[in-house]
C-alpha atoms as a PDB file:
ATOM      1  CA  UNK A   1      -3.056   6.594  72.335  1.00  0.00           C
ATOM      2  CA  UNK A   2      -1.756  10.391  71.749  1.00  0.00           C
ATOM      3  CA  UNK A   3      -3.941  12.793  70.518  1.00  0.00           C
ATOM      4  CA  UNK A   4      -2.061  15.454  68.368  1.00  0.00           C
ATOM      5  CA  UNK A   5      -3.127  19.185  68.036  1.00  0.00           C
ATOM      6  CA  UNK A   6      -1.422  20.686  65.235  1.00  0.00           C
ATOM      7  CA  UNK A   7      -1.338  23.774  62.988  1.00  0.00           C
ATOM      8  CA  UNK A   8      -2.783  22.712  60.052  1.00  0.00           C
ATOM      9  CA  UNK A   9      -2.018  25.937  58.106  1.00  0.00           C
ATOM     10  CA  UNK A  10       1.668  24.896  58.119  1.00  0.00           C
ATOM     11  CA  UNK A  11       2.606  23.166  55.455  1.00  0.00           C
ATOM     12  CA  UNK A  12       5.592  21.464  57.160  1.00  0.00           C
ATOM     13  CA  UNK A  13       3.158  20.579  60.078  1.00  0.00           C
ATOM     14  CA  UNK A  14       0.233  19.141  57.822  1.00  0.00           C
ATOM     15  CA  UNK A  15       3.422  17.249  55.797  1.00  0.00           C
ATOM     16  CA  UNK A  16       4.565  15.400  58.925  1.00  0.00           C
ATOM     17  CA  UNK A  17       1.046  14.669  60.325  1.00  0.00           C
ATOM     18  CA  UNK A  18       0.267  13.429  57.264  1.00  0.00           C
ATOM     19  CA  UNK A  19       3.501  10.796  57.243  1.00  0.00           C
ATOM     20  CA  UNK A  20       2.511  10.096  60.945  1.00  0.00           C
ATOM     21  CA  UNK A  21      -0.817   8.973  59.286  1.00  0.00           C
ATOM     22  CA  UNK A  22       0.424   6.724  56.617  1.00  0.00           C
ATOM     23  CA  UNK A  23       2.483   5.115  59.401  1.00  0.00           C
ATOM     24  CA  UNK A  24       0.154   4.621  62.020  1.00  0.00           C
ATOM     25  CA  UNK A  25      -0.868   1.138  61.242  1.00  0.00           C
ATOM     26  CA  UNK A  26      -1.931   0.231  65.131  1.00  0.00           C
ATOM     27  CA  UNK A  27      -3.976   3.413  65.159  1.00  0.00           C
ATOM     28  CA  UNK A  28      -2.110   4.881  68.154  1.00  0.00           C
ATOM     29  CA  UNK A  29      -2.627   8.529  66.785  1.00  0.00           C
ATOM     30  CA  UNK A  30      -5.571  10.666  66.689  1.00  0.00           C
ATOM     31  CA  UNK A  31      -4.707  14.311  64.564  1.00  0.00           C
ATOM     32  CA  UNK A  32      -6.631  17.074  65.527  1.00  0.00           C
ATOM     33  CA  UNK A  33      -6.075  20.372  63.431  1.00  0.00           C
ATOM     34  CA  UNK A  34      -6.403  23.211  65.803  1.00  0.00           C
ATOM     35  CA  UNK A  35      -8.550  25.114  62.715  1.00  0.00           C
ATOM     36  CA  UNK A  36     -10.724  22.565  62.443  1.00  0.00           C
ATOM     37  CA  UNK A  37     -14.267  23.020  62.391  1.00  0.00           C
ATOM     38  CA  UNK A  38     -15.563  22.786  65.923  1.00  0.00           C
ATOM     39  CA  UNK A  39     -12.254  22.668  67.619  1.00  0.00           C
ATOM     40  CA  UNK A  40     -12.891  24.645  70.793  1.00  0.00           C
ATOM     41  CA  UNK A  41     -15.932  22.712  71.016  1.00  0.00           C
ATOM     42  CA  UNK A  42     -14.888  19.504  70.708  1.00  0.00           C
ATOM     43  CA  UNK A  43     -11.460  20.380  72.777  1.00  0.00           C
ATOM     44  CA  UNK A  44     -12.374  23.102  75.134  1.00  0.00           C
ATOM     45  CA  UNK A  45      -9.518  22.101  77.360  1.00  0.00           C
ATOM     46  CA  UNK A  46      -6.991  22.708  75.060  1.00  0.00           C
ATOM     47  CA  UNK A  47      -5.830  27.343  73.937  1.00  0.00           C
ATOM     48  CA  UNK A  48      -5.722  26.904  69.967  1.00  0.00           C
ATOM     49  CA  UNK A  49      -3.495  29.773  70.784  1.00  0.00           C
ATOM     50  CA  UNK A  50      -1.232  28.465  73.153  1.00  0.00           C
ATOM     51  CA  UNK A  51      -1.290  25.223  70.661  1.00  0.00           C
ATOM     52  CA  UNK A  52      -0.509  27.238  67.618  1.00  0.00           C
ATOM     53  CA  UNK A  53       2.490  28.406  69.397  1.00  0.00           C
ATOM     54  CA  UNK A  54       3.961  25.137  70.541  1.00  0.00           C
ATOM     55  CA  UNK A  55       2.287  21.878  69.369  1.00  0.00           C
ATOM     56  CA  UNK A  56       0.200  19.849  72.101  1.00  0.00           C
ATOM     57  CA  UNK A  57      -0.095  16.402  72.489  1.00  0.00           C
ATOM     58  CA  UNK A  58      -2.834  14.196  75.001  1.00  0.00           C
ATOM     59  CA  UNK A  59      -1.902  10.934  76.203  1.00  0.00           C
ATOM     60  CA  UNK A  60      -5.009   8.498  76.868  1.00  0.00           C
ATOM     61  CA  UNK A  61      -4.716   9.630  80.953  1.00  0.00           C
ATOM     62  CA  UNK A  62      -5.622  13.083  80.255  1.00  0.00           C
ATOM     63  CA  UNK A  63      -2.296  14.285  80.328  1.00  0.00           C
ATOM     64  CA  UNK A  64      -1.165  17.067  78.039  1.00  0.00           C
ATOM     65  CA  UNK A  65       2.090  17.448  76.708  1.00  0.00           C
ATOM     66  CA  UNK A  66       3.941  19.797  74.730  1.00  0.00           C
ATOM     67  CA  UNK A  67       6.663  20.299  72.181  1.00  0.00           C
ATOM     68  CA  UNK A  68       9.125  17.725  71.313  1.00  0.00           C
ATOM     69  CA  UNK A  69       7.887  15.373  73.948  1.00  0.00           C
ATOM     70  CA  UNK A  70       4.916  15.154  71.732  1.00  0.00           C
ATOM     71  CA  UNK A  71       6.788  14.282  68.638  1.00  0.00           C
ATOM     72  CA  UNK A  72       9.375  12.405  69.904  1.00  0.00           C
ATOM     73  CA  UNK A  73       6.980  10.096  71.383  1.00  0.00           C
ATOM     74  CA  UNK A  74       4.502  10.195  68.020  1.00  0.00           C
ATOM     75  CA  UNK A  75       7.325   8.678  66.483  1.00  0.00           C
ATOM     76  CA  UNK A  76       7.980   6.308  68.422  1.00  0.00           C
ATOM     77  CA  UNK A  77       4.493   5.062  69.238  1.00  0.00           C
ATOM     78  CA  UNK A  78       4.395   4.914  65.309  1.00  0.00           C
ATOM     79  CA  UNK A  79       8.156   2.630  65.292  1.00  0.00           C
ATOM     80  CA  UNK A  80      10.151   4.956  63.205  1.00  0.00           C
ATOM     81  CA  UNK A  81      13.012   7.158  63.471  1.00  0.00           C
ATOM     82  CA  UNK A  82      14.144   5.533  67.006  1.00  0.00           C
ATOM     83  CA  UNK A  83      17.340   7.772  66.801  1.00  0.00           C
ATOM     84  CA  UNK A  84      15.155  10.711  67.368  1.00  0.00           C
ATOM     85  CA  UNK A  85      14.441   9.634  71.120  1.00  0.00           C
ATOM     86  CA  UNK A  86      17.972  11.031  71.960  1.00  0.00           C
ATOM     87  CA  UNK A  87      16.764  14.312  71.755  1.00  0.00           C
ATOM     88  CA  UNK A  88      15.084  13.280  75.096  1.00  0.00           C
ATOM     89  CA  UNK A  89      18.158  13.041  76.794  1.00  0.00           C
ATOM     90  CA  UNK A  90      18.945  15.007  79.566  1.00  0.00           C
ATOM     91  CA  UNK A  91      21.606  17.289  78.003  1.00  0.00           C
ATOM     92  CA  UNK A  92      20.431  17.207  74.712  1.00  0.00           C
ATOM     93  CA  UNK A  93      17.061  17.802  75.266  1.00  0.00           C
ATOM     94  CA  UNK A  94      17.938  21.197  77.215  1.00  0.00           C
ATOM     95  CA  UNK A  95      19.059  22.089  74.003  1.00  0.00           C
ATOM     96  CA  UNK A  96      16.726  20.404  71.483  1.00  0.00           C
ATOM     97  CA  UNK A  97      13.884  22.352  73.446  1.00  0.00           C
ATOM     98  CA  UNK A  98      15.290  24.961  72.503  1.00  0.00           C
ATOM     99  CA  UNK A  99      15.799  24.660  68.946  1.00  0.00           C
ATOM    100  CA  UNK A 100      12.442  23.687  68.904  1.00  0.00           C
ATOM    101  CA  UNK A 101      10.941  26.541  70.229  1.00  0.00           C
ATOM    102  CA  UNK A 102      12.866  28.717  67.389  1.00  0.00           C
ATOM    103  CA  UNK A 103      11.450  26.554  64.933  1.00  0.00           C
ATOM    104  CA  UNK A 104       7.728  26.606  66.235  1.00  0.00           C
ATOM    105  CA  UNK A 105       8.183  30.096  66.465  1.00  0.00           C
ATOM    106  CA  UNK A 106       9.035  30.799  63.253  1.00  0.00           C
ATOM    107  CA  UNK A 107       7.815  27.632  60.919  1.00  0.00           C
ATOM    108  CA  UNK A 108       5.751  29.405  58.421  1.00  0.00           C
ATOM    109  CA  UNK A 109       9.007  31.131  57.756  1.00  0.00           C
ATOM    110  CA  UNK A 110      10.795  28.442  57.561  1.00  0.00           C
ATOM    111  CA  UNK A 111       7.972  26.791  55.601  1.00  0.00           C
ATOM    112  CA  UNK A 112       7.643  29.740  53.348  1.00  0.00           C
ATOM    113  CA  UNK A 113      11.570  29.287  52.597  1.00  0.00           C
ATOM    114  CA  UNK A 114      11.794  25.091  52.450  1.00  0.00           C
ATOM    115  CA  UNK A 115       8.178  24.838  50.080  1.00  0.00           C
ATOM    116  CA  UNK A 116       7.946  28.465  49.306  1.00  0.00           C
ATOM    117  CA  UNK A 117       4.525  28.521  50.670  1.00  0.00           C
ATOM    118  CA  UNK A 118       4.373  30.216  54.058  1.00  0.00           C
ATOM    119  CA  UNK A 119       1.092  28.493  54.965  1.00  0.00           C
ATOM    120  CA  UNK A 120      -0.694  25.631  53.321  1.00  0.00           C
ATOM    121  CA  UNK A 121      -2.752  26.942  50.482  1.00  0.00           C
ATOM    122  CA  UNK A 122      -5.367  24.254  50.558  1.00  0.00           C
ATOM    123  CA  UNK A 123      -5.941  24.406  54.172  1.00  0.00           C
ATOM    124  CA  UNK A 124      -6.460  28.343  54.033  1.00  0.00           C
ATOM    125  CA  UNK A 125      -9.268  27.582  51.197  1.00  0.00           C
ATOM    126  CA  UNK A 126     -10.649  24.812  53.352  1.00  0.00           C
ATOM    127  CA  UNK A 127     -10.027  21.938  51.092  1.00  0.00           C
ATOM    128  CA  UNK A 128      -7.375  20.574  53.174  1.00  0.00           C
ATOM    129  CA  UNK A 129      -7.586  16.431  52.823  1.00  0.00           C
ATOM    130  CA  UNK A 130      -5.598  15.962  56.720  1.00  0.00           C
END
């Protein structure tokens, strides 16, 4: 099991949580928008701000994770896109972090220019379905 916080104002973020979803037949995800109602409450463990600046994962142990090691292993505990495991490499990876931070850093504006919406419209009127 791998608990997922994610920024559900991003509409790249909400779009590949929500394919996670459709493709978690074993139910080996649990989503958990950090904007949700209750969040800190129900998660006081886990900084929504720390998590809104590089997604957080929780394995069933306790342990939290961070980043692409949360992905990579979302999609893999979900059997798709094997090939993206290489970016767990030991080379690669050094890399791949990196590129990932860039992009967490600056996904709403990379959001705003792949959708045109910088940040999910229907989350920020709280009628997001995720």
């Amino acid at each position: 099991m791998l608990t997922i916080f994610y920024d559900g104002y991003c509409p790249l973020c909400a779009a590949e949580m929500q394919t996670l979803r459709s493709l978690d037949i074993h139910n080996r995800l649990k989503l958990e928008d950090i904007h949700g109602d209750n969040f800190q409450e129900k998660f006081p463990h886990i900084d929504p701000i720390k998590a809104d600046r590089l997604l957080h994962g929780q394995l069933a142990d306790g342990k939290i994770i961070t980043g692409l090691d949360v992905t990579c292993l979302a999609w893999k505990l979900v059997e798709k896109h094997r090939w993206i495991q290489i970016l767990r490499w030991p080379l690669i990876r050094f890399f791949a972090d990196l590129g990932y931070g860039f992009f967490a850093r600056y996904r709403h504006q990379i959001s705003a220019f792949v959708t045109g919406k910088p940040r999910c419209a229907r989350c920020l009127q709280d009628r997001c379905d995720l």
